[in-house]
PDB file of N, CA and C in Angstrom:
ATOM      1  N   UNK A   1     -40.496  -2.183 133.819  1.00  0.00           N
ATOM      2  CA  UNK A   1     -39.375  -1.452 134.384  1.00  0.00           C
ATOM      3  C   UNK A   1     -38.079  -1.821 133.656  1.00  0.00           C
ATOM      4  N   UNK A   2     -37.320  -0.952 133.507  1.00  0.00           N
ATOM      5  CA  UNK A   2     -35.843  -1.018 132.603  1.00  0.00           C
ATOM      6  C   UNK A   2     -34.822  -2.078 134.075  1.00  0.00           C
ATOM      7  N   UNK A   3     -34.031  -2.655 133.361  1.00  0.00           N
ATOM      8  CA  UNK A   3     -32.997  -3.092 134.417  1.00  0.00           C
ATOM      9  C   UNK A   3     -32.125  -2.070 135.148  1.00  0.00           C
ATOM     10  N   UNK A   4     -31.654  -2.707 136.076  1.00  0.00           N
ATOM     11  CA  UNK A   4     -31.126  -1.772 137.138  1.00  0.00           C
ATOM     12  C   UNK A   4     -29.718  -1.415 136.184  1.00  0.00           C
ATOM     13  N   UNK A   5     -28.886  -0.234 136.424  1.00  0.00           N
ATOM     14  CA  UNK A   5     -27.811  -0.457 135.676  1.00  0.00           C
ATOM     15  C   UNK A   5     -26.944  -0.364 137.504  1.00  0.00           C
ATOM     16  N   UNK A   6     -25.347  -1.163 136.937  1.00  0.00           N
ATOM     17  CA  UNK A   6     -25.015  -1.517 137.462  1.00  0.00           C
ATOM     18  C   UNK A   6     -23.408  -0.492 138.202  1.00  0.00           C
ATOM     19  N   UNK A   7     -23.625   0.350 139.493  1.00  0.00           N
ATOM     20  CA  UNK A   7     -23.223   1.523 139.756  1.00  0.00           C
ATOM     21  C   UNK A   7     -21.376   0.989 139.793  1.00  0.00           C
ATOM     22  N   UNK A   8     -21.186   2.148 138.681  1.00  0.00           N
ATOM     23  CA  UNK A   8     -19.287   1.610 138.042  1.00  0.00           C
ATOM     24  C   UNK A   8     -19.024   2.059 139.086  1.00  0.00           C
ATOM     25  N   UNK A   9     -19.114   3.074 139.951  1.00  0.00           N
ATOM     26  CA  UNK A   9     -17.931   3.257 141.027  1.00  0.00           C
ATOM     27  C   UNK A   9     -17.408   1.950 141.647  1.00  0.00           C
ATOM     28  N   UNK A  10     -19.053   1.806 142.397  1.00  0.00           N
ATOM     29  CA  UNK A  10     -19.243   0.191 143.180  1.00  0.00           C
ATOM     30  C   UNK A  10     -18.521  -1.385 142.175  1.00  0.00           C
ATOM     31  N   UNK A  11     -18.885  -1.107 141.129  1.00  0.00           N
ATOM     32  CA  UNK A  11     -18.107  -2.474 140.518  1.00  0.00           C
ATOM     33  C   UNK A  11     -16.262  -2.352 140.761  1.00  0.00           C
ATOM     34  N   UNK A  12     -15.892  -0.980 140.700  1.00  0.00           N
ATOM     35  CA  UNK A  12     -14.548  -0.799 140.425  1.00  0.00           C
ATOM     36  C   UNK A  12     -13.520  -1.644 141.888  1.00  0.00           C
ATOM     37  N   UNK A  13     -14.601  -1.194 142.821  1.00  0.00           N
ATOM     38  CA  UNK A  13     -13.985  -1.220 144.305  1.00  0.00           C
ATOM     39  C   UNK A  13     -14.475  -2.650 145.006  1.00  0.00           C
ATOM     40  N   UNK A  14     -15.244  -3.234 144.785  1.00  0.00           N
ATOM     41  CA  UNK A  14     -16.256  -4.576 144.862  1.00  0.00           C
ATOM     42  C   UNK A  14     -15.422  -5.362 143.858  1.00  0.00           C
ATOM     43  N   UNK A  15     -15.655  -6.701 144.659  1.00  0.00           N
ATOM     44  CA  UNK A  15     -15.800  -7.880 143.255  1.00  0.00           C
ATOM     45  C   UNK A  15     -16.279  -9.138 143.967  1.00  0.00           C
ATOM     46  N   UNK A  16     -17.155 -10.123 143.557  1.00  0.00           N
ATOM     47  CA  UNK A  16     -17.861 -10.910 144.081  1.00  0.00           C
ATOM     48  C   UNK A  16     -16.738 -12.630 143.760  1.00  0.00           C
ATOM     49  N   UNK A  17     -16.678 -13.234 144.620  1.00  0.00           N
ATOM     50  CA  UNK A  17     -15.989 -14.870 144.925  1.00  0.00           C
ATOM     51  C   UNK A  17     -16.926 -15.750 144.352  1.00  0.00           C
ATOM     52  N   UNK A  18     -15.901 -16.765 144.133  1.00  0.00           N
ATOM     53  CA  UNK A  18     -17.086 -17.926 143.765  1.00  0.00           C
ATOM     54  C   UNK A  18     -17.916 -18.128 143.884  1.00  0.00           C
ATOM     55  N   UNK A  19     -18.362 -18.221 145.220  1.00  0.00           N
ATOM     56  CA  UNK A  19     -18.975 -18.548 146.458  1.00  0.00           C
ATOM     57  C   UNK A  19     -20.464 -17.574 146.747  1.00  0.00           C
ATOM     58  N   UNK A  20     -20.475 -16.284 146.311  1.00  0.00           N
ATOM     59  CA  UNK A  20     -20.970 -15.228 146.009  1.00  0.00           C
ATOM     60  C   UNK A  20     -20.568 -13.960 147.369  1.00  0.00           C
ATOM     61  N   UNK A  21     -19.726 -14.584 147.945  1.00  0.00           N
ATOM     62  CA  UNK A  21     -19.298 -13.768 148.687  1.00  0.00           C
ATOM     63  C   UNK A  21     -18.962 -12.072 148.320  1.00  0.00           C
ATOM     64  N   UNK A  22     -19.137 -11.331 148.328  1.00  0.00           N
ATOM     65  CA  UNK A  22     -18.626  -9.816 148.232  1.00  0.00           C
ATOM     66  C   UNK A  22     -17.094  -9.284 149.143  1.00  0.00           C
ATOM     67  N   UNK A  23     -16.027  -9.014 148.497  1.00  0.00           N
ATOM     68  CA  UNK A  23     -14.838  -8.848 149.047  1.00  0.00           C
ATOM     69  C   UNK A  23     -14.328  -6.982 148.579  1.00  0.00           C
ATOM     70  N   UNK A  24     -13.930  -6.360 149.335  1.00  0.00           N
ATOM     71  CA  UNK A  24     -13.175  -5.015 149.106  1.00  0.00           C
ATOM     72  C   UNK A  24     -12.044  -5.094 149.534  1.00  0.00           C
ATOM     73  N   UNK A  25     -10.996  -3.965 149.043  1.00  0.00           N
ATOM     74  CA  UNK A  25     -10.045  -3.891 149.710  1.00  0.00           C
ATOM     75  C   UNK A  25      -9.636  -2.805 150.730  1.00  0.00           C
ATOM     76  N   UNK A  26      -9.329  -2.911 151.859  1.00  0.00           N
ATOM     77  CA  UNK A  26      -8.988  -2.503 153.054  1.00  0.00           C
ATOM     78  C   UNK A  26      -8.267  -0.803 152.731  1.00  0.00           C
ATOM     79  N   UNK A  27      -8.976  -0.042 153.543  1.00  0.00           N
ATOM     80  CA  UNK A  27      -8.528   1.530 153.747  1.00  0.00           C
ATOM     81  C   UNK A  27      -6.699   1.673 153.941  1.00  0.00           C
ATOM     82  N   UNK A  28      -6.581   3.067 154.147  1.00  0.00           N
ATOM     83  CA  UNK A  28      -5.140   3.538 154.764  1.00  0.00           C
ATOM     84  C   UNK A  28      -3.976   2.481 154.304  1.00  0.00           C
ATOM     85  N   UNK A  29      -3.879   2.376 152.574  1.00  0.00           N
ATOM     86  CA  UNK A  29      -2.752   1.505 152.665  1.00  0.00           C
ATOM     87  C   UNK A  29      -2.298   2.335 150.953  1.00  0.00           C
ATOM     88  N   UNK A  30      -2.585   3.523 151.274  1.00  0.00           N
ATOM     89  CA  UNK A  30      -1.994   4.366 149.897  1.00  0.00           C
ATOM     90  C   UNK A  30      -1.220   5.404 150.034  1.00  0.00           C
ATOM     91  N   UNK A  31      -0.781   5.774 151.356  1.00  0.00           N
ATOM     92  CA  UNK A  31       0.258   6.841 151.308  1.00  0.00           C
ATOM     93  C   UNK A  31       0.586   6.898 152.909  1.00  0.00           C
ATOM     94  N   UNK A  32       1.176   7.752 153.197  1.00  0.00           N
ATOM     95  CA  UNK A  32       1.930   7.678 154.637  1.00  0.00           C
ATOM     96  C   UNK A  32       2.216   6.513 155.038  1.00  0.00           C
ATOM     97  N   UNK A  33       2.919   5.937 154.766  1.00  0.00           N
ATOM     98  CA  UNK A  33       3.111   4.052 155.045  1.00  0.00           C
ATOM     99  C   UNK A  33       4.426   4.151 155.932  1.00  0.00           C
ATOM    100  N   UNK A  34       5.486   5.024 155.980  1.00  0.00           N
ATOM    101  CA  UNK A  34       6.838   5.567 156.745  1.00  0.00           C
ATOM    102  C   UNK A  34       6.267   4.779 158.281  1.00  0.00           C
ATOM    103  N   UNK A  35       4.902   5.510 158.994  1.00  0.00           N
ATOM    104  CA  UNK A  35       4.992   5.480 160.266  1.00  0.00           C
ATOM    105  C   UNK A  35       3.709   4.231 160.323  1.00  0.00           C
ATOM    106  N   UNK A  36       3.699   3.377 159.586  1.00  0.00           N
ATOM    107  CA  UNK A  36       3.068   2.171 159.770  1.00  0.00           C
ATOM    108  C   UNK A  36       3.771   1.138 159.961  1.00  0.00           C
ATOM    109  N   UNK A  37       3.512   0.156 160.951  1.00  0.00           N
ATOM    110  CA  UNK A  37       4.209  -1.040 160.910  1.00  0.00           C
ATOM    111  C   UNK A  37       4.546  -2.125 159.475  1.00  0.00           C
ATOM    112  N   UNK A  38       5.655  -3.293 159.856  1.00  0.00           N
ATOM    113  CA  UNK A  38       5.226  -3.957 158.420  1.00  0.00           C
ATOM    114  C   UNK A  38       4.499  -4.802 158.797  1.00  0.00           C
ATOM    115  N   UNK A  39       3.684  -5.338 159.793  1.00  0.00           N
ATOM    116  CA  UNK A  39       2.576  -5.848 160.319  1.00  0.00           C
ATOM    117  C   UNK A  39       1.692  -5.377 159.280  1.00  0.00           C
ATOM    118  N   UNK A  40       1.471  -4.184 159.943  1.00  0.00           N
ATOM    119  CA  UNK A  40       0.032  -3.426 159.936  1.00  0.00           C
ATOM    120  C   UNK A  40      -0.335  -3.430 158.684  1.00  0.00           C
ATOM    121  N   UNK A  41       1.096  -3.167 157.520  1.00  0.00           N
ATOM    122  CA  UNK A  41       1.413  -2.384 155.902  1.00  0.00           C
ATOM    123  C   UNK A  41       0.404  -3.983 155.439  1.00  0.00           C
ATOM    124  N   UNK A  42       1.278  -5.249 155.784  1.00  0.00           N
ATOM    125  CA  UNK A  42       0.403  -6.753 155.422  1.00  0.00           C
ATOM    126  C   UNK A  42      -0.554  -6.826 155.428  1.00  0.00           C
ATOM    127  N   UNK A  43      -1.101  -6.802 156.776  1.00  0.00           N
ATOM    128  CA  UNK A  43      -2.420  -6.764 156.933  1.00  0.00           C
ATOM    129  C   UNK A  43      -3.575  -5.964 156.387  1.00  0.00           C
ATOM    130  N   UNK A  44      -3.301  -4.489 155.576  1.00  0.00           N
ATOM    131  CA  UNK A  44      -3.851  -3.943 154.876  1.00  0.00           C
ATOM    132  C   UNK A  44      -3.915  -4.263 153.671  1.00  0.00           C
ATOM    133  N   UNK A  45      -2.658  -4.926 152.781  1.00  0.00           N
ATOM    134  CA  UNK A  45      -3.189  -5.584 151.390  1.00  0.00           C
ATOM    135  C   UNK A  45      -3.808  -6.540 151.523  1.00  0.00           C
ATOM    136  N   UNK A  46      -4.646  -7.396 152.543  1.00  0.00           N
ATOM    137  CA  UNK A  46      -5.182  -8.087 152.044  1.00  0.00           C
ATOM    138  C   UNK A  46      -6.726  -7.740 151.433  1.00  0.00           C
ATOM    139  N   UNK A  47      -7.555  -8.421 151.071  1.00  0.00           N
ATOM    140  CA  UNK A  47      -8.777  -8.221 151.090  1.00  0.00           C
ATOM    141  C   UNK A  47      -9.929  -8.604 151.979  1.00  0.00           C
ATOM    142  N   UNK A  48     -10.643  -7.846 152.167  1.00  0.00           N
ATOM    143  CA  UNK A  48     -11.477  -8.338 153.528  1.00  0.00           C
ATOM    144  C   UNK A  48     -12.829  -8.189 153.026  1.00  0.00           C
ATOM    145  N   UNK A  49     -13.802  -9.229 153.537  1.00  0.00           N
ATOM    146  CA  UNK A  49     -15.295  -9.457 152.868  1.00  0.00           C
ATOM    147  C   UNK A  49     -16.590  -8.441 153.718  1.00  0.00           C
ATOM    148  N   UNK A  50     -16.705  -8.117 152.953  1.00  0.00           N
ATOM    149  CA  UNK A  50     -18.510  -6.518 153.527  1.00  0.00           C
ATOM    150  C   UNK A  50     -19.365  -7.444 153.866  1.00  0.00           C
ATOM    151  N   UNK A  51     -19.438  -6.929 155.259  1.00  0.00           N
ATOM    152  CA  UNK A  51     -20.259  -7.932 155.779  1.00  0.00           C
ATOM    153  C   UNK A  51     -21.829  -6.524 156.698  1.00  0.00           C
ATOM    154  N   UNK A  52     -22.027  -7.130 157.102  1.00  0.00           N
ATOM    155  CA  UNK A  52     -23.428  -6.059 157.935  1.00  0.00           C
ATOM    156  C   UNK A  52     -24.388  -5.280 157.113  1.00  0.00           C
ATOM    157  N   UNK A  53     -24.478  -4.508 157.302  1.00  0.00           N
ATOM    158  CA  UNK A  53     -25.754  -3.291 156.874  1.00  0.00           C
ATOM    159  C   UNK A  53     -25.062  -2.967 155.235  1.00  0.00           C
ATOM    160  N   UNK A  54     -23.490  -3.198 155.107  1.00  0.00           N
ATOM    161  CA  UNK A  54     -23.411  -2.079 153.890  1.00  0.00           C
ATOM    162  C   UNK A  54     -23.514  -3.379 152.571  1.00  0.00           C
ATOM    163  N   UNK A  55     -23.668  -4.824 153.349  1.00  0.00           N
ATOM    164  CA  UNK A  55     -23.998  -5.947 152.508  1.00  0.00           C
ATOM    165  C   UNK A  55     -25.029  -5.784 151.157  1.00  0.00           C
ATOM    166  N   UNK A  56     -25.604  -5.203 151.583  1.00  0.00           N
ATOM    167  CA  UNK A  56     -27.167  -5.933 151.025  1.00  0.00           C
ATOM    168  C   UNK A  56     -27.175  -4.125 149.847  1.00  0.00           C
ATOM    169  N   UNK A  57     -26.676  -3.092 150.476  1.00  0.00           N
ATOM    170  CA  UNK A  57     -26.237  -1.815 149.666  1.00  0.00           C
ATOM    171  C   UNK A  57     -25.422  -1.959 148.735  1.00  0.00           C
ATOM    172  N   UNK A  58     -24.555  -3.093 148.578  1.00  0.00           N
ATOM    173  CA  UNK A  58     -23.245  -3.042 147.979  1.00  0.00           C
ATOM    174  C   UNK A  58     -23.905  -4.323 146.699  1.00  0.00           C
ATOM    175  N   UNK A  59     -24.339  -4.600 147.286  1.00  0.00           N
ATOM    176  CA  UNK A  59     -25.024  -6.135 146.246  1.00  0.00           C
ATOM    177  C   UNK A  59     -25.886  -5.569 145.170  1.00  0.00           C
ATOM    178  N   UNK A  60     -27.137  -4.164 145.724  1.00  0.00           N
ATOM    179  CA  UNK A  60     -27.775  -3.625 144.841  1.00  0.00           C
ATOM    180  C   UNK A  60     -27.218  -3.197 143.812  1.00  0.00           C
ATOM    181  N   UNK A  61     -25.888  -2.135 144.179  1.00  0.00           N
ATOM    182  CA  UNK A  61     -25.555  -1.692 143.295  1.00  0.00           C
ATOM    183  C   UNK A  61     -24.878  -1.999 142.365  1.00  0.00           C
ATOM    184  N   UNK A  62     -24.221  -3.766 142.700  1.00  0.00           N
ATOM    185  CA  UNK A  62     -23.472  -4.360 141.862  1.00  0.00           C
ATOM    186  C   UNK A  62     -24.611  -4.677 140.961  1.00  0.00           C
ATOM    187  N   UNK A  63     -25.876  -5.398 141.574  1.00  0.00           N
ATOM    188  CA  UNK A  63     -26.953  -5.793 140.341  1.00  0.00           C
ATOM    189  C   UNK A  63     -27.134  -6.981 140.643  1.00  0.00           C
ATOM    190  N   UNK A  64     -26.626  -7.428 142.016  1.00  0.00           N
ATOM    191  CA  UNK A  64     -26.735  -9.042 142.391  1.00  0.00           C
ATOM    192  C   UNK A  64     -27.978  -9.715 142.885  1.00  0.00           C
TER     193      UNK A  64
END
């Protein structure tokens, strides 16, 4: 069997931690920002780690 190739969308939006953790970055923080808090605006740049069912989907397609 040929190796898996490794799906660019998924690498673009994914990136894996030291640790091998899998991290994305958080929705709704690219336009209409006027009627968002600056709470809320913070709390959306950060990055937050894929965790559950879309884990083990997101790992394939990286090639992990």
């Amino acid at each position: 069997m040929p190796k898996m190739k490794t799906h660019r969308g998924a690498a673009k939006r994914f990136k894996t931690t030291g640790s091998g953790r899998v991290v994305r970055n958080k929705a709704f923080h690219s336009h209409i920002l006027e009627k968002k808090s600056p709470a809320r605006k913070r709390r959306l740049k950060r990055e937050a780690e894929v965790t559950g069912g879309d884990l083990s989907r997101v790992k394939r397609q990286l090639g992990i």
